[in-house]
PDB file of N, CA and C in Angstrom:
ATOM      1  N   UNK A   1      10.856  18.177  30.338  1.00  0.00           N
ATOM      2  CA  UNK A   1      11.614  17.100  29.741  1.00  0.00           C
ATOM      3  C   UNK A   1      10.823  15.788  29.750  1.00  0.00           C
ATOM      4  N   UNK A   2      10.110  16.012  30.854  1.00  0.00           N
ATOM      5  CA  UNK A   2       9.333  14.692  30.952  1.00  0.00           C
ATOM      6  C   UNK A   2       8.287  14.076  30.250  1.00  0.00           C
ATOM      7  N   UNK A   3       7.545  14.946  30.003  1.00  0.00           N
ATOM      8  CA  UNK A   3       6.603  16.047  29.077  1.00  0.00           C
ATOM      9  C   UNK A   3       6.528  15.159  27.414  1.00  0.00           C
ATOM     10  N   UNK A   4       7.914  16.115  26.832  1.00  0.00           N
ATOM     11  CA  UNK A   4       8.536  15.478  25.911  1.00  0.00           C
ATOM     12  C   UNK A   4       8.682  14.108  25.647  1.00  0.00           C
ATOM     13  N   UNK A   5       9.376  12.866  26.523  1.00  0.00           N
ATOM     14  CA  UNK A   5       9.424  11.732  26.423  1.00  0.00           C
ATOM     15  C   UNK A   5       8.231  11.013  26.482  1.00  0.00           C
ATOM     16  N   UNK A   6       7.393  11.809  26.997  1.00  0.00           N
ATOM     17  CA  UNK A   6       6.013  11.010  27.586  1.00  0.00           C
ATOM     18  C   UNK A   6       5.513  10.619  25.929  1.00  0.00           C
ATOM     19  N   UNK A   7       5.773  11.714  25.362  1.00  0.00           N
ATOM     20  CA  UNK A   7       4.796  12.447  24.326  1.00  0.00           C
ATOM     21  C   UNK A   7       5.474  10.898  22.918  1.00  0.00           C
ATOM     22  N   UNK A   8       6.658  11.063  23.153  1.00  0.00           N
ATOM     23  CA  UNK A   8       7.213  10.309  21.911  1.00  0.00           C
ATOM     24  C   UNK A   8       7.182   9.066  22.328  1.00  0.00           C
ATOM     25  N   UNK A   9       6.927   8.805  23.740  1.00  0.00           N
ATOM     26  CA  UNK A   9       6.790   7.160  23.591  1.00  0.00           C
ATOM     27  C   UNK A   9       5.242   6.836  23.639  1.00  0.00           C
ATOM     28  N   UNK A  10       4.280   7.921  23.703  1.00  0.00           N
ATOM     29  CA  UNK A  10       2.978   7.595  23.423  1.00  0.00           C
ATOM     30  C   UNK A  10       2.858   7.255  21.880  1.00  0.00           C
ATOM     31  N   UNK A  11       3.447   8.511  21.064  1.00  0.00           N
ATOM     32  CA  UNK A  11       3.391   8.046  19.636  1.00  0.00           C
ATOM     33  C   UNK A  11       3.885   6.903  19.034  1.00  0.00           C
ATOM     34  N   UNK A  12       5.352   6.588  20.103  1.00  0.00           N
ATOM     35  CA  UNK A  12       5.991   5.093  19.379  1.00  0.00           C
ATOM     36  C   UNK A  12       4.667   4.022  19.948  1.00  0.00           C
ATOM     37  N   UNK A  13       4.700   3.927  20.769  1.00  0.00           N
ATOM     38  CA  UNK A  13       3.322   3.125  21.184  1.00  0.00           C
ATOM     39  C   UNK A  13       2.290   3.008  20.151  1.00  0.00           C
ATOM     40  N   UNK A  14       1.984   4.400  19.681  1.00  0.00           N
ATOM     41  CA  UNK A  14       0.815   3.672  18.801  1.00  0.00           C
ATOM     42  C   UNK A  14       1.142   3.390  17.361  1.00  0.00           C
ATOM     43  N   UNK A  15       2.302   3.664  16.717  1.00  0.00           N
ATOM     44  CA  UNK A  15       2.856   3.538  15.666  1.00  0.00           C
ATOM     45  C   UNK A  15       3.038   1.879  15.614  1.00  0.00           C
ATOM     46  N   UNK A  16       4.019   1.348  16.885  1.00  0.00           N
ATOM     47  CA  UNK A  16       4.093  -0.049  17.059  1.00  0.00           C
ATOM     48  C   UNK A  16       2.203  -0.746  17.084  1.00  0.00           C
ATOM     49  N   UNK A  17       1.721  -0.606  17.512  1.00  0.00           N
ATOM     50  CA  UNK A  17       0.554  -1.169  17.679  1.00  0.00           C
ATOM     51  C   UNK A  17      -0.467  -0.809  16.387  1.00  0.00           C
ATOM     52  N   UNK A  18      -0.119  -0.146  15.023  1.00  0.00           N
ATOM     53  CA  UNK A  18      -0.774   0.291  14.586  1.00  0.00           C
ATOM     54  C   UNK A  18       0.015  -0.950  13.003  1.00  0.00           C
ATOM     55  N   UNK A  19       1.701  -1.047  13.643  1.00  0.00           N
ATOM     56  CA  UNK A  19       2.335  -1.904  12.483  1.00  0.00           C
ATOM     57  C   UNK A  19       2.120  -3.674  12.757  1.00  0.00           C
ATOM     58  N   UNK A  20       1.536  -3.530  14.348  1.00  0.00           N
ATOM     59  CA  UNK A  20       1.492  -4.837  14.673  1.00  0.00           C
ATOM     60  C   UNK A  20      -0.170  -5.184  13.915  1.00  0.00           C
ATOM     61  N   UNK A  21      -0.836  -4.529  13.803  1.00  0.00           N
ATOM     62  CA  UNK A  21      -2.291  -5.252  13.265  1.00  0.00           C
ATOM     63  C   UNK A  21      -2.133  -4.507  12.117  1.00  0.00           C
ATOM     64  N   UNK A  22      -1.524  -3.729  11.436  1.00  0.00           N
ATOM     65  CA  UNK A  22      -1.063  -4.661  10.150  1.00  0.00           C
ATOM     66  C   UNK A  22      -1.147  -5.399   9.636  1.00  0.00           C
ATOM     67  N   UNK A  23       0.285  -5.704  10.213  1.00  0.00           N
ATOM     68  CA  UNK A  23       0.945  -7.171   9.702  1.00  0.00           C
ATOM     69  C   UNK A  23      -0.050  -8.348   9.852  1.00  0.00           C
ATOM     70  N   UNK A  24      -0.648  -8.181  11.338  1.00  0.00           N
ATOM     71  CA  UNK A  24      -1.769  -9.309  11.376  1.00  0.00           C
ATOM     72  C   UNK A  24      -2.801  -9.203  10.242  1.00  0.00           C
ATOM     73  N   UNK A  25      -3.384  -7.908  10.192  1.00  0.00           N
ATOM     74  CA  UNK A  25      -3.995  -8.572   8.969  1.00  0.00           C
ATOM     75  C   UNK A  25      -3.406  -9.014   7.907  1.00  0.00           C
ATOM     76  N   UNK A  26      -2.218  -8.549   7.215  1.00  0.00           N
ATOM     77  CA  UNK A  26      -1.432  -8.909   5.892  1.00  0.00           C
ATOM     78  C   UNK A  26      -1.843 -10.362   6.296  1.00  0.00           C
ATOM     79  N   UNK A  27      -1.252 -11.100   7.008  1.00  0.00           N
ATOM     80  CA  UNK A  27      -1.055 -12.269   7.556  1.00  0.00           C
ATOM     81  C   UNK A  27      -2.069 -12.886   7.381  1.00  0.00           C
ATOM     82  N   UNK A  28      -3.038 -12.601   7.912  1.00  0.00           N
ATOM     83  CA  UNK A  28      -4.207 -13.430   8.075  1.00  0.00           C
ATOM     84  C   UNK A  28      -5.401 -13.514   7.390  1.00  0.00           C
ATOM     85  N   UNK A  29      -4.866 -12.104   6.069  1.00  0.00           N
ATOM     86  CA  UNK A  29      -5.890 -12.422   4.882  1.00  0.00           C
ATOM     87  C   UNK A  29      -5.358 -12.817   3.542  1.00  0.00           C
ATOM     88  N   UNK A  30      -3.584 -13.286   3.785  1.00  0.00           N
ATOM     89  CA  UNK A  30      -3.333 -13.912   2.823  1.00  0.00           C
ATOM     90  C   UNK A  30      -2.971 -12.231   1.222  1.00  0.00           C
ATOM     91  N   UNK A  31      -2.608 -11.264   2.589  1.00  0.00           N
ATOM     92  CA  UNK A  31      -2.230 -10.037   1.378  1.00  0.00           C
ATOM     93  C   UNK A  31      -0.735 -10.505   0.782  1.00  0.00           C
ATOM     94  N   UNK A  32      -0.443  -9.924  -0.403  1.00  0.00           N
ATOM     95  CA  UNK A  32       0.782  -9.878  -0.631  1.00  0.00           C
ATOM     96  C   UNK A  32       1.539  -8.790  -1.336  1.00  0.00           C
ATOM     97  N   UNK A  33       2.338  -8.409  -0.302  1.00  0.00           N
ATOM     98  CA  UNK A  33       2.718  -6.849  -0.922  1.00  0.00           C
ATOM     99  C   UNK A  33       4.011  -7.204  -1.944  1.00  0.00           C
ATOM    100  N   UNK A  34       4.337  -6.661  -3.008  1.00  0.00           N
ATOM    101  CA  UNK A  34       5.115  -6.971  -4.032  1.00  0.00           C
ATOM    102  C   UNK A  34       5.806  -5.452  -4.501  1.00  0.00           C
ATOM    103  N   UNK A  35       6.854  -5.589  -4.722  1.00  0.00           N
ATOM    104  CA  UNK A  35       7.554  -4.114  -5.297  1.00  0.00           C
ATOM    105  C   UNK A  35       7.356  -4.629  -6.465  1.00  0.00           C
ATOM    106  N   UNK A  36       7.441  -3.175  -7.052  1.00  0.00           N
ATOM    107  CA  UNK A  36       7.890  -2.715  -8.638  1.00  0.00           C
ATOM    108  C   UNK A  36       8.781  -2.259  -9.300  1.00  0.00           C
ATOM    109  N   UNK A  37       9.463  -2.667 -10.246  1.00  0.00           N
ATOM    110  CA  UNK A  37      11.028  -2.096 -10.546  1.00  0.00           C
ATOM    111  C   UNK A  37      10.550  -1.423 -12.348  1.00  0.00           C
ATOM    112  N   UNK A  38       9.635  -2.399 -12.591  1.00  0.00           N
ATOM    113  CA  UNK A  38       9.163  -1.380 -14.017  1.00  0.00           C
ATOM    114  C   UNK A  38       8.288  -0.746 -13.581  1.00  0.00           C
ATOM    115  N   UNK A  39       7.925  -0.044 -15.220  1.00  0.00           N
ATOM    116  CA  UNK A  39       6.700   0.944 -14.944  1.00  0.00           C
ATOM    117  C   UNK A  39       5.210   0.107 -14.665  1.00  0.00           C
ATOM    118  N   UNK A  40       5.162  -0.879 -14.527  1.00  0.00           N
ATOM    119  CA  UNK A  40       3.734  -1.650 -14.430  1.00  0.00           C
ATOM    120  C   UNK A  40       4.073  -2.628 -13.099  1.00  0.00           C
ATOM    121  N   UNK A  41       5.419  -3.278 -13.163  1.00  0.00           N
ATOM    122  CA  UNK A  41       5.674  -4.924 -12.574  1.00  0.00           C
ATOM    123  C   UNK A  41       4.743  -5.782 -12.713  1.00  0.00           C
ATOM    124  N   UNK A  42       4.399  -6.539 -11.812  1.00  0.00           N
ATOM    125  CA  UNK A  42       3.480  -7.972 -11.893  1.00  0.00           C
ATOM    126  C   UNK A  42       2.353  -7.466 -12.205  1.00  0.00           C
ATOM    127  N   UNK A  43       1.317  -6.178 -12.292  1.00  0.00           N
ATOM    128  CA  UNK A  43       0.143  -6.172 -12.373  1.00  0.00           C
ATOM    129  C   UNK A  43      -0.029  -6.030 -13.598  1.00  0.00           C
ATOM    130  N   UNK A  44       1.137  -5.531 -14.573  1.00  0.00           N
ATOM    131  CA  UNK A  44       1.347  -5.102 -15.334  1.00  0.00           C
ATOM    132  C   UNK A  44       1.221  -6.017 -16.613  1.00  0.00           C
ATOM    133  N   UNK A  45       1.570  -7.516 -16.064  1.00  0.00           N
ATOM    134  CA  UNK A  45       2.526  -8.691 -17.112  1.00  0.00           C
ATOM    135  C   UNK A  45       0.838  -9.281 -17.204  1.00  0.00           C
ATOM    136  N   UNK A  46       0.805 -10.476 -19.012  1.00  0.00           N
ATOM    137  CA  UNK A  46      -0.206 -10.951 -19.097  1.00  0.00           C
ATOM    138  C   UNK A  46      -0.223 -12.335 -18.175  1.00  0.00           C
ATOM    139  N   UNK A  47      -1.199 -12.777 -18.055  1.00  0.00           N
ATOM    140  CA  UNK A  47      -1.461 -13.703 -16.747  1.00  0.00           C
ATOM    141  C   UNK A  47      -0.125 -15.083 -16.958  1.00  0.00           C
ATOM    142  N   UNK A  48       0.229 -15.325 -18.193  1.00  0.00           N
ATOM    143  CA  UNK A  48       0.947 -16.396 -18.525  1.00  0.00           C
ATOM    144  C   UNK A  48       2.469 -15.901 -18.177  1.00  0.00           C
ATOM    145  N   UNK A  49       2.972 -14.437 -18.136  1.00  0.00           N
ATOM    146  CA  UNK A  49       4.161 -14.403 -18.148  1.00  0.00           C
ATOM    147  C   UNK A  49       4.925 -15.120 -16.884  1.00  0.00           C
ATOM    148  N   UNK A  50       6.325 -14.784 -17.127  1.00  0.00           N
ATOM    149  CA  UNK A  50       7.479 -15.594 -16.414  1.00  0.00           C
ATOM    150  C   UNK A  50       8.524 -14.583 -16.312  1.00  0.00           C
ATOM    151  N   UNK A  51       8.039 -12.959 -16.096  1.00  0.00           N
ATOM    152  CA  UNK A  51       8.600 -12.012 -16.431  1.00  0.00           C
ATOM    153  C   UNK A  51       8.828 -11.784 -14.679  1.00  0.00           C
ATOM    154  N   UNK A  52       8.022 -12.241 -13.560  1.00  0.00           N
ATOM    155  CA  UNK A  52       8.024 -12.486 -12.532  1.00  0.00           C
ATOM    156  C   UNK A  52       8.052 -13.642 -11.739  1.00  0.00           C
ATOM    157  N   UNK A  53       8.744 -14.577 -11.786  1.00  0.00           N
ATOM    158  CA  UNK A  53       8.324 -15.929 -11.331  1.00  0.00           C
ATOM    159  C   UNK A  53       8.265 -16.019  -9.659  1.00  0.00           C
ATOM    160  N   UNK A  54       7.339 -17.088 -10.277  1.00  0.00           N
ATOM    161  CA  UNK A  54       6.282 -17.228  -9.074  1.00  0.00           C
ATOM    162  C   UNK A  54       5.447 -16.616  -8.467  1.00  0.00           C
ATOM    163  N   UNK A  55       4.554 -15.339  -9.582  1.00  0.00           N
ATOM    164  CA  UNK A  55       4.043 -14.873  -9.367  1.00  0.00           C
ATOM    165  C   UNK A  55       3.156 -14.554 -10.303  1.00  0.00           C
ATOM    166  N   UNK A  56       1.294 -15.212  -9.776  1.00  0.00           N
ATOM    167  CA  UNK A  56       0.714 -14.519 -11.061  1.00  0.00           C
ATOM    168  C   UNK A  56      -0.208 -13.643 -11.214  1.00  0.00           C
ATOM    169  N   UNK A  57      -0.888 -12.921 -12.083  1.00  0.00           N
ATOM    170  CA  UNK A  57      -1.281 -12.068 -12.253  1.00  0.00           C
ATOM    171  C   UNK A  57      -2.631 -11.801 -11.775  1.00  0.00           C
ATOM    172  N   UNK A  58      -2.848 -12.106 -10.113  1.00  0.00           N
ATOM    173  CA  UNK A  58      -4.138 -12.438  -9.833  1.00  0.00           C
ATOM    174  C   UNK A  58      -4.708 -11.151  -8.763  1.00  0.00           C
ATOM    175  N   UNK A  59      -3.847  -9.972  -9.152  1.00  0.00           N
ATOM    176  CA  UNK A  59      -3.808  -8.900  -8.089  1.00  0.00           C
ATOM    177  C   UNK A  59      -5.473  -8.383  -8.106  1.00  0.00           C
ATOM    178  N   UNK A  60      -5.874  -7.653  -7.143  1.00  0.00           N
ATOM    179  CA  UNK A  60      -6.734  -7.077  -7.038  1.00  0.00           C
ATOM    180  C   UNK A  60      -6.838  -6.234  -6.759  1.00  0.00           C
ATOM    181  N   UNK A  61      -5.760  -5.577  -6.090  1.00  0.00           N
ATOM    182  CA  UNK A  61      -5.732  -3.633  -5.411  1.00  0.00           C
ATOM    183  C   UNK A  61      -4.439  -3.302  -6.071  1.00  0.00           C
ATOM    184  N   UNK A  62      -3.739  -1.723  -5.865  1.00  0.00           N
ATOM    185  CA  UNK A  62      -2.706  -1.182  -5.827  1.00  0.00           C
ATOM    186  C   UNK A  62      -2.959  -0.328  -5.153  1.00  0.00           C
ATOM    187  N   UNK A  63      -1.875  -0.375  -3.971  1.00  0.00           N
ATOM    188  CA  UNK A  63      -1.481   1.014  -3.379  1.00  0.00           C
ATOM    189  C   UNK A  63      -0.198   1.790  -4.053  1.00  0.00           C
ATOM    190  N   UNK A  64      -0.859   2.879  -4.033  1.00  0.00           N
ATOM    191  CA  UNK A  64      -0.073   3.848  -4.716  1.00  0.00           C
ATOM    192  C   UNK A  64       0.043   5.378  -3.445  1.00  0.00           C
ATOM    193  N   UNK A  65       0.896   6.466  -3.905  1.00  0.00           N
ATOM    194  CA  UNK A  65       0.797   7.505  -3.877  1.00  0.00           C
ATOM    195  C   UNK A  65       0.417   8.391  -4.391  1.00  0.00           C
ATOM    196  N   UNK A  66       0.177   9.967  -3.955  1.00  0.00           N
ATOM    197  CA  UNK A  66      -0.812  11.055  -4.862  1.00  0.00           C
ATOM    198  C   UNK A  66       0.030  11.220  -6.279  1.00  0.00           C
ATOM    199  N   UNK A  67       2.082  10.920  -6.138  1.00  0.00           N
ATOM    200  CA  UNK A  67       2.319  10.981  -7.319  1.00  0.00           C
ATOM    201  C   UNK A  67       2.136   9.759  -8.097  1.00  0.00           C
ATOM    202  N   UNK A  68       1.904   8.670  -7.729  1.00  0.00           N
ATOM    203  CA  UNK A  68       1.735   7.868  -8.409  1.00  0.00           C
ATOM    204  C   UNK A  68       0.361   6.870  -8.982  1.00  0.00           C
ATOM    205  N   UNK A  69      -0.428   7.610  -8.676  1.00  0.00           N
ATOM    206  CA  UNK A  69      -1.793   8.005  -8.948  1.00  0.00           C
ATOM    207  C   UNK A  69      -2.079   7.812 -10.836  1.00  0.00           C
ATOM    208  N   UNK A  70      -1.268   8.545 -11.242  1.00  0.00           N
ATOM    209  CA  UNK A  70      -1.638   8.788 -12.226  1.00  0.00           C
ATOM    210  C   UNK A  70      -0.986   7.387 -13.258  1.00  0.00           C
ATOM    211  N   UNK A  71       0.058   7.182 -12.912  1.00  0.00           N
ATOM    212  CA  UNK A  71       0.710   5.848 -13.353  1.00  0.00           C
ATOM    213  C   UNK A  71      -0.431   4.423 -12.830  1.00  0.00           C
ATOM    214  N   UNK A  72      -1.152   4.568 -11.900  1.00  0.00           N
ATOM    215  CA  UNK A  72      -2.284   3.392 -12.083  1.00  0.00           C
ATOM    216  C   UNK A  72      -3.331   3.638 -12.752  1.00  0.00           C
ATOM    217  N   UNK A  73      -4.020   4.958 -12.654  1.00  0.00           N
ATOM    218  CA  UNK A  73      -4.775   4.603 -13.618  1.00  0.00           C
ATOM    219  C   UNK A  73      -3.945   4.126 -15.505  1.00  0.00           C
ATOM    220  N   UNK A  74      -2.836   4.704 -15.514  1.00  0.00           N
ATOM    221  CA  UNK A  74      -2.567   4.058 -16.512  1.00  0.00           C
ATOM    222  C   UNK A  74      -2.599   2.693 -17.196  1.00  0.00           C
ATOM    223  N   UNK A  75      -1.769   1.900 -15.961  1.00  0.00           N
ATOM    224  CA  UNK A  75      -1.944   0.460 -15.502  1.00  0.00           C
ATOM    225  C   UNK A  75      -3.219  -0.021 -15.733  1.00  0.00           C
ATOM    226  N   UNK A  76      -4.122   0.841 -14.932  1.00  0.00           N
ATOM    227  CA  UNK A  76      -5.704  -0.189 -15.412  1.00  0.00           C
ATOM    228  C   UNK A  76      -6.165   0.139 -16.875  1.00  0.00           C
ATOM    229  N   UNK A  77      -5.608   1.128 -17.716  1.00  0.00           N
ATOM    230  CA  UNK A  77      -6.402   1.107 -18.589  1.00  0.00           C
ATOM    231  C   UNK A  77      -5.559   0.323 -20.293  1.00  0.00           C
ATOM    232  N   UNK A  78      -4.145   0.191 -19.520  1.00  0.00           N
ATOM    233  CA  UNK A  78      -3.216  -0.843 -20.294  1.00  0.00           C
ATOM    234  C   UNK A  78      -3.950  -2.186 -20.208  1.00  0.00           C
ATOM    235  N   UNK A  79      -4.146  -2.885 -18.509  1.00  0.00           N
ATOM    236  CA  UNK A  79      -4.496  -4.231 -18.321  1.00  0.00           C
ATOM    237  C   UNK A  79      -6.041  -3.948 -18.919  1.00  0.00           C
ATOM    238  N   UNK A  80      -6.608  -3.247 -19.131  1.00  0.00           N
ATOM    239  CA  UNK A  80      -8.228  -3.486 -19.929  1.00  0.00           C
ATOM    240  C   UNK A  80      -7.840  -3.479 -21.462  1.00  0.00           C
ATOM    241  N   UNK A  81      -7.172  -2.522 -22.094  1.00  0.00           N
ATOM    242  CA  UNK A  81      -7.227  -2.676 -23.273  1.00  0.00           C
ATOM    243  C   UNK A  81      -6.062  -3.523 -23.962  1.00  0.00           C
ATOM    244  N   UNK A  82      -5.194  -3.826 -23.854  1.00  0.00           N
ATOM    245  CA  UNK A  82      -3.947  -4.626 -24.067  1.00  0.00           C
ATOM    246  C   UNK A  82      -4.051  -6.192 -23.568  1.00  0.00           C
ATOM    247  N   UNK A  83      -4.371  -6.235 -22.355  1.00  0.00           N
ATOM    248  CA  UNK A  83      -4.206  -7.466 -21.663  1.00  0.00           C
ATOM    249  C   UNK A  83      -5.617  -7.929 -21.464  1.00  0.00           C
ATOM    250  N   UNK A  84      -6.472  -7.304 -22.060  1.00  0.00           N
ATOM    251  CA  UNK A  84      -8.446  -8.135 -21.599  1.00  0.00           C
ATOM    252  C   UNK A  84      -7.984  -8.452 -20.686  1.00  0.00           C
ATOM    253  N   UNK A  85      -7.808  -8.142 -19.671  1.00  0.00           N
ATOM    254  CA  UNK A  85      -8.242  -8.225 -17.880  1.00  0.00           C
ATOM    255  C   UNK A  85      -8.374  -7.003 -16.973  1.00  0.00           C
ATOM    256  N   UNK A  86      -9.535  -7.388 -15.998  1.00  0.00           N
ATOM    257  CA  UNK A  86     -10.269  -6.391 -15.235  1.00  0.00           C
ATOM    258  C   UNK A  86      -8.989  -5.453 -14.514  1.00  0.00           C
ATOM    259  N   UNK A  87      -9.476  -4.411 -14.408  1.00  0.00           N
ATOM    260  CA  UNK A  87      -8.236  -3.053 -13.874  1.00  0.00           C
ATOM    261  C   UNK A  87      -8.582  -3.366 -12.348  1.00  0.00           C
ATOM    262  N   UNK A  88      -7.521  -3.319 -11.362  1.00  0.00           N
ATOM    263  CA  UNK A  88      -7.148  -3.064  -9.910  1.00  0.00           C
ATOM    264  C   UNK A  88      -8.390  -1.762  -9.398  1.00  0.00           C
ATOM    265  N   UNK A  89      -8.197  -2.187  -8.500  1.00  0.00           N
ATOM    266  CA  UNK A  89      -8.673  -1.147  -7.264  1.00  0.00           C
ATOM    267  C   UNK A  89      -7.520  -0.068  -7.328  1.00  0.00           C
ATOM    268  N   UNK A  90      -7.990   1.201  -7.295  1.00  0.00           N
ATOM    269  CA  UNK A  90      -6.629   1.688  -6.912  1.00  0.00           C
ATOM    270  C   UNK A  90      -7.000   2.520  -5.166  1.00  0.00           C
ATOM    271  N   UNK A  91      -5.738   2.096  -4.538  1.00  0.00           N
ATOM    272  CA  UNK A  91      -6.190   2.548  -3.170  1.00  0.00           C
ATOM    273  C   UNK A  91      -4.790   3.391  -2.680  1.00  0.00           C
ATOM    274  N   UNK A  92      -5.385   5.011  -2.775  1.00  0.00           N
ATOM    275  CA  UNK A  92      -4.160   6.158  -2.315  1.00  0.00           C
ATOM    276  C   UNK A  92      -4.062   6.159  -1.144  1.00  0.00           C
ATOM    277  N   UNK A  93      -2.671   6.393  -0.522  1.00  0.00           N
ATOM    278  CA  UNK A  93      -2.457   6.736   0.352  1.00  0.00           C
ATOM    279  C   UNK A  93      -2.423   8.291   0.598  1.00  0.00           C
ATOM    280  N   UNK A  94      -2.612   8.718   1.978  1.00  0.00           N
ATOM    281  CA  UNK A  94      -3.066   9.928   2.205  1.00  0.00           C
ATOM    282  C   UNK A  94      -2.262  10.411   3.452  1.00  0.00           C
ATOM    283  N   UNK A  95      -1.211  11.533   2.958  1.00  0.00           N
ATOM    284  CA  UNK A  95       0.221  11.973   3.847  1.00  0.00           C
ATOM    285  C   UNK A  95      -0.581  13.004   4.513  1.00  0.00           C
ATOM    286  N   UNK A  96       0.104  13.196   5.771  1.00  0.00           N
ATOM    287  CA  UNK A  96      -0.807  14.442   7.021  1.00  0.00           C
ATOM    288  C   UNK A  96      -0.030  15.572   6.983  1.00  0.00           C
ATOM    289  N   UNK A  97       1.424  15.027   6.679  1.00  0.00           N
ATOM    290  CA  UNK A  97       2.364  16.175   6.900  1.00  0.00           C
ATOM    291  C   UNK A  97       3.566  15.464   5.877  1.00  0.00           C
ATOM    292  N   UNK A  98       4.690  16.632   5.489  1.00  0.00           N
ATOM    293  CA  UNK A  98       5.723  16.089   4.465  1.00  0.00           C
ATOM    294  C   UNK A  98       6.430  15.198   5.147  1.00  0.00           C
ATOM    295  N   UNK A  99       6.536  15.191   6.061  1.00  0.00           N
ATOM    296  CA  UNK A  99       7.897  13.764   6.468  1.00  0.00           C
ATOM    297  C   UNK A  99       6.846  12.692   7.617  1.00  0.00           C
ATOM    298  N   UNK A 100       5.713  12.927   7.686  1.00  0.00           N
ATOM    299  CA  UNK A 100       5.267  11.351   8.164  1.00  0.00           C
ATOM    300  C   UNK A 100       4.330  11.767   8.628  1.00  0.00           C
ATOM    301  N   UNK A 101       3.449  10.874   9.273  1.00  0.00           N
ATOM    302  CA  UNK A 101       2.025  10.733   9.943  1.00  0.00           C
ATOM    303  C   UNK A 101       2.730  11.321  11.051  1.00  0.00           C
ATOM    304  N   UNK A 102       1.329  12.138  11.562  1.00  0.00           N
ATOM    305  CA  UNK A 102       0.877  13.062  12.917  1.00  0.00           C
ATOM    306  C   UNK A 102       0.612  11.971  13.848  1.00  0.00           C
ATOM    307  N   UNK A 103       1.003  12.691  15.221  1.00  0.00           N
ATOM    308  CA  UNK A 103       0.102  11.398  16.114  1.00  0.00           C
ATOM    309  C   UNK A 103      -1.269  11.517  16.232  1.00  0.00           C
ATOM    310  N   UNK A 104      -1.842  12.840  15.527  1.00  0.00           N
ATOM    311  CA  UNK A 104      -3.746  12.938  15.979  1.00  0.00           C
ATOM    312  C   UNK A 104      -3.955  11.843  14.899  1.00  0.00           C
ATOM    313  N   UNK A 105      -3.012  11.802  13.775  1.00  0.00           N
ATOM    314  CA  UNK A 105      -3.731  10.913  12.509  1.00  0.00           C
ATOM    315  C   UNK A 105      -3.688   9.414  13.068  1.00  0.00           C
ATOM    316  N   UNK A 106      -2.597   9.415  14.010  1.00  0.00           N
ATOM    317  CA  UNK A 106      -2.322   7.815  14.551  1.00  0.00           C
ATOM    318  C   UNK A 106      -3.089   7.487  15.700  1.00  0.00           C
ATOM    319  N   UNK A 107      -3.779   8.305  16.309  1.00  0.00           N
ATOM    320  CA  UNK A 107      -4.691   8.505  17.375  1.00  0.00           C
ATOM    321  C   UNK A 107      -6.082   8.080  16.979  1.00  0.00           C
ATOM    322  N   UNK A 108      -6.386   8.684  15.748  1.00  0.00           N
ATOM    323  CA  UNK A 108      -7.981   8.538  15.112  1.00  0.00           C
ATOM    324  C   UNK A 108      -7.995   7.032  14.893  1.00  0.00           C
ATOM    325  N   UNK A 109      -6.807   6.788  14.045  1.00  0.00           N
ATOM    326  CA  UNK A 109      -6.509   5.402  13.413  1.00  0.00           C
ATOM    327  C   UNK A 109      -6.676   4.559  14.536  1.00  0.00           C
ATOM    328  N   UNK A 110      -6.113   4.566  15.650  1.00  0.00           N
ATOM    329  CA  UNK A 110      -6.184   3.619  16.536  1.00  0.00           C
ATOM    330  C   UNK A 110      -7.502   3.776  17.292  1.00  0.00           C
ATOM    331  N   UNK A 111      -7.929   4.694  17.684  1.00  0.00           N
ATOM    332  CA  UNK A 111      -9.566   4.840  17.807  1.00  0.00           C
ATOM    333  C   UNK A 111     -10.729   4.207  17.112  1.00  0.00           C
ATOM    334  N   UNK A 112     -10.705   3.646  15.771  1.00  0.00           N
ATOM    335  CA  UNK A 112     -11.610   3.913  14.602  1.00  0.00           C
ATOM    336  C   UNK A 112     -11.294   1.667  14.667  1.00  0.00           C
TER     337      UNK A 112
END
């Protein structure tokens, strides 16, 4: 039993410590994470719109998923040919297992 608890508060441990420098970096390099409710959102709009306010079109990455992969490259090749402006980074995320990160994956991570 003991065993067990040991085990899940090692993983909450590094899960917390893995969301805390994070955030520090979000924080401290000035990231800004933004949802999407259309098929493009803000990366999507030409630099002048007001289709998002207070927000402009100065992105440089997208994180996406393996399904949604295919919807950025779309995105970059809309914002190159439609909008003359340079296409995003696209940066996938990469699942270990169907319902969440492993602790070896949160182990390496916090190692590395």
């Amino acid at each position: 039993m003991f065993r067990v608890i040991n085990v899940y508060v090692s993983i909450f441990y590094d899960v917390v410590l893995i969301l805390y420098c994070y955030l520090f970096y979000i924080v401290s390099t000035g990231i800004r994470c933004v949802p999407i409710s259309d098929e493009y959102g803000p990366p999507g709009q030409p630099p002048e719109s007001e289709s998002y306010p207070g927000l402009q079109n100065d992105f440089d990455a997208l994180v996406l998923s393996h399904e949604t992969l295919p919807t950025g490259r779309k995105l970059n090749r809309y914002r190159e040919d439609t909008l003359g402006i340079p296409p995003l980074k696209l940066l996938c995320t990469q699942r270990t297992e169907p319902h969440g990160m492993s602790s070896t994956a949160l182990r390496r991570i916090r190692s590395s």
